[in-house]
N, C-alpha and C. Protein backbone atom coordinates (compact mmCIF):
# COMPACT_ATOMS: atom_id res chain seq x y z
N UNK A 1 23.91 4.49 -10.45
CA UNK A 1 22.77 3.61 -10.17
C UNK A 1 21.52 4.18 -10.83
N UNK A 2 20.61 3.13 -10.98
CA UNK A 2 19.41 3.77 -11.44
C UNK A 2 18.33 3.07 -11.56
N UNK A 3 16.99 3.93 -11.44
CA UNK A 3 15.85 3.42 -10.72
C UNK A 3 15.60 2.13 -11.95
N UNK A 4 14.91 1.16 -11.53
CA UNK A 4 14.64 0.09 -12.44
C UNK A 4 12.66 0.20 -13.03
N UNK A 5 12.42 1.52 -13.42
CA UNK A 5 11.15 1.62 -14.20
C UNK A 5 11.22 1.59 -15.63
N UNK A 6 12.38 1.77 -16.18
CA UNK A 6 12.26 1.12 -18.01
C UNK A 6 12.88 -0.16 -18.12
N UNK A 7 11.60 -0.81 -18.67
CA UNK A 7 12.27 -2.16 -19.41
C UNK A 7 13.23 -2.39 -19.93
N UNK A 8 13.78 -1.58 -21.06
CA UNK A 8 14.71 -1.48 -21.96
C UNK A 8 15.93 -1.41 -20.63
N UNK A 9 16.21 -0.80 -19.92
CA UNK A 9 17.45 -0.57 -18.51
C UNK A 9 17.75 -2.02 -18.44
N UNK A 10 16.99 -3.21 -18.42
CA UNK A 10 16.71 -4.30 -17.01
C UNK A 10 17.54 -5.47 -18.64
N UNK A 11 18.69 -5.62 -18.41
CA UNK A 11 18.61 -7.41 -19.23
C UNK A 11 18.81 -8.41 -18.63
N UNK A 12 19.06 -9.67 -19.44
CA UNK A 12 18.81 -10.94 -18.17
C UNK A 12 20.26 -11.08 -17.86
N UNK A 13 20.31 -11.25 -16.67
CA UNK A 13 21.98 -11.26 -16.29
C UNK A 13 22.57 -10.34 -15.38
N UNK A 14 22.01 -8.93 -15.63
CA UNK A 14 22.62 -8.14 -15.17
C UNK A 14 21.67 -8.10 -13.29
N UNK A 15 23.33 -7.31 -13.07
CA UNK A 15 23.14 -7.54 -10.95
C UNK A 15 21.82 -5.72 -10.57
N UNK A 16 21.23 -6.68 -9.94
CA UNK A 16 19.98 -5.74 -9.38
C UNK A 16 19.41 -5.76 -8.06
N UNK A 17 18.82 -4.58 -7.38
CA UNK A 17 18.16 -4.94 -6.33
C UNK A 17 16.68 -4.81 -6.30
N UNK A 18 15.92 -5.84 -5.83
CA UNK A 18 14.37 -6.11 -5.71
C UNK A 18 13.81 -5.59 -4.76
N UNK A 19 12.51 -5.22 -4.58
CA UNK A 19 11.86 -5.45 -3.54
C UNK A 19 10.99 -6.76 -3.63
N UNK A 20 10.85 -7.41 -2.68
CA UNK A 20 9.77 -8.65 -2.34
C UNK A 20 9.00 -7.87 -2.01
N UNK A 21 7.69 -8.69 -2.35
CA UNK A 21 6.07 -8.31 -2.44
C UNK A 21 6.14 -8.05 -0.90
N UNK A 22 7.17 -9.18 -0.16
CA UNK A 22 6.64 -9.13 1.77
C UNK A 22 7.21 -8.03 2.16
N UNK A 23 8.22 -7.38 1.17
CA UNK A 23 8.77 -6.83 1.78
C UNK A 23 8.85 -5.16 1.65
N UNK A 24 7.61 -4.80 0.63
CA UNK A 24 7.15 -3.53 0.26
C UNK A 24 7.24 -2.37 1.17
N UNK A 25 6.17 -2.69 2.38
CA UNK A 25 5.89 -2.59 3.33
C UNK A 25 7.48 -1.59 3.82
N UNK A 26 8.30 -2.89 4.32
CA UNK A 26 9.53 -2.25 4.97
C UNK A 26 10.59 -1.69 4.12
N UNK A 27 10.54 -1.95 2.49
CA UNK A 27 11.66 -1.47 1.55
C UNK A 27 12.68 -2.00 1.48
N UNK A 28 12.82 -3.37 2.45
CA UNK A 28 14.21 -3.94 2.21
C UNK A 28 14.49 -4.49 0.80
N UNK A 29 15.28 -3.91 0.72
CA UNK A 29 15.65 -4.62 -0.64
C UNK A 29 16.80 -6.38 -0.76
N UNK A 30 16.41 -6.90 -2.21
CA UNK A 30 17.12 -8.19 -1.83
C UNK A 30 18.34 -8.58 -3.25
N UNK A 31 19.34 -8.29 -3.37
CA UNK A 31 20.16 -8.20 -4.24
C UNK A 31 20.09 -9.94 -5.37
N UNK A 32 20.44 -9.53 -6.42
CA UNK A 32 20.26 -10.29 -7.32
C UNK A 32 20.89 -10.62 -8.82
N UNK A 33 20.75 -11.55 -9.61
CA UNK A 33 20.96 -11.53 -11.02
C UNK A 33 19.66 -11.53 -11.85
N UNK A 34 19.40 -11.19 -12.48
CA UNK A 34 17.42 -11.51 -13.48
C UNK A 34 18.12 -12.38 -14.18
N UNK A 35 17.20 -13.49 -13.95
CA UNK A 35 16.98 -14.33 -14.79
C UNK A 35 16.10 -13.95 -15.69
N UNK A 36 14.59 -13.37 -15.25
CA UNK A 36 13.10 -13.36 -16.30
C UNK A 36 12.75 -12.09 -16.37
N UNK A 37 12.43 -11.62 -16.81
CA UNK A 37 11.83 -9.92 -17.30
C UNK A 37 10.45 -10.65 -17.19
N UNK A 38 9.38 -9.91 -16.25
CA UNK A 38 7.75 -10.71 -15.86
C UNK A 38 6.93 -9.20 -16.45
N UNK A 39 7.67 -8.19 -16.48
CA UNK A 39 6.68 -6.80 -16.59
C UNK A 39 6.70 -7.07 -18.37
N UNK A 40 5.65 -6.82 -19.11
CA UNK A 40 5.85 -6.66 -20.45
C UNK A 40 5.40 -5.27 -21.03
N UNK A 41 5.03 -4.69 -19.92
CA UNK A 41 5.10 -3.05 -20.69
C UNK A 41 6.25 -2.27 -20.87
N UNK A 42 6.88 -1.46 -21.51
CA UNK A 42 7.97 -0.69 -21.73
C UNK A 42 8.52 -0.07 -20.61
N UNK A 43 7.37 0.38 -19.44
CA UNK A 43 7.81 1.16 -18.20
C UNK A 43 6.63 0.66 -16.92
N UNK A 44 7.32 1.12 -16.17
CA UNK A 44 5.93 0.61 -14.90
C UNK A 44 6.74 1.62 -13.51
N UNK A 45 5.70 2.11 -13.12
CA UNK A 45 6.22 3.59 -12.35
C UNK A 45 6.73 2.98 -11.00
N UNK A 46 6.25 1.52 -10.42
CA UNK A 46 7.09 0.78 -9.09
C UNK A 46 8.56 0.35 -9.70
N UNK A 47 8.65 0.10 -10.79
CA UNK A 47 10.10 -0.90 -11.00
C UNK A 47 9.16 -2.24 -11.54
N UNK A 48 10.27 -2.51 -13.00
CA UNK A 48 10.10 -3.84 -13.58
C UNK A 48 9.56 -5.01 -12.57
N UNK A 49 8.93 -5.60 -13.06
CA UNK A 49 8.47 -7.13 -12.11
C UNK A 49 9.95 -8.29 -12.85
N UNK A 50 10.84 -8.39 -12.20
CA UNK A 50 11.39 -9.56 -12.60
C UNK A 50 11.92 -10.83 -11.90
N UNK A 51 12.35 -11.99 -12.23
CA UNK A 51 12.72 -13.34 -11.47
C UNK A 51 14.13 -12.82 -11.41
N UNK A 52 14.62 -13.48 -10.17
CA UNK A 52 15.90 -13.59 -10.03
C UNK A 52 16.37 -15.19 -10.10
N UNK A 53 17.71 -15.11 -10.43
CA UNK A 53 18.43 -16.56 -10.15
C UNK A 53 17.86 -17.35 -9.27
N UNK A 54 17.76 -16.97 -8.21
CA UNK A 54 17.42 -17.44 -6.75
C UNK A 54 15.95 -18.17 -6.87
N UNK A 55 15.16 -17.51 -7.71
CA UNK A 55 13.42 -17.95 -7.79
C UNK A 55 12.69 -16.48 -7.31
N UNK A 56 13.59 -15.84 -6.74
CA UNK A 56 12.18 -14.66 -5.80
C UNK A 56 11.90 -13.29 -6.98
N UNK A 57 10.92 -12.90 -7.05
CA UNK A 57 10.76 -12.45 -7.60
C UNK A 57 10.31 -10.87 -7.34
N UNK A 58 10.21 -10.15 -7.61
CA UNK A 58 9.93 -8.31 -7.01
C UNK A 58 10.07 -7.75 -8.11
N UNK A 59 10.03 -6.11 -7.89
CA UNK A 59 10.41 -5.01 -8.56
C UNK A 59 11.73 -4.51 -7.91
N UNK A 60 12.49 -4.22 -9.82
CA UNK A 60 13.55 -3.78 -9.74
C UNK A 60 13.37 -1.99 -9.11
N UNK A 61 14.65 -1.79 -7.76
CA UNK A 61 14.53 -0.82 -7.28
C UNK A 61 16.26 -0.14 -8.31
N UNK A 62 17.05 -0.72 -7.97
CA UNK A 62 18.62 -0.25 -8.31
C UNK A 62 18.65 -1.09 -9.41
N UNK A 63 19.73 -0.60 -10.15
CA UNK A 63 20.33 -1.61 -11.41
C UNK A 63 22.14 -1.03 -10.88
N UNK A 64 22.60 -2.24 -10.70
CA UNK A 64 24.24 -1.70 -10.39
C UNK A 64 24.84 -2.06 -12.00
């Protein structure tokens, strides 16, 4: 597993876990596919900002 702070890690498709913005706070995380890569810098020290299939959107915590 591995933390989701480089862009280059994250492609569209592949299965990931998010945090929701509501859900920072408590750390739950919410499992997923990326649809959208939203971060456009190379790295970001929370985890990529990306869309999932679903619509919800967070930072990537895991990349399975």
């Amino acid at each position: 597993m591995n933390k989701g702070t480089k862009r280059a890690d994250i492609k569209q498709g592949a299965s990931v876990a998010i945090v929701l913005k509501q859900d920072q706070a408590s750390g739950c995380l919410t499992d997923g596919i990326v649809r959208d890569i939203l971060t456009k810098s190379p790295t970001h020290p929370h985890g990529i900002k990306v869309r999932l299939m679903s619509g919800e959107v967070g930072r990537v915590k895991e990349i399975y």
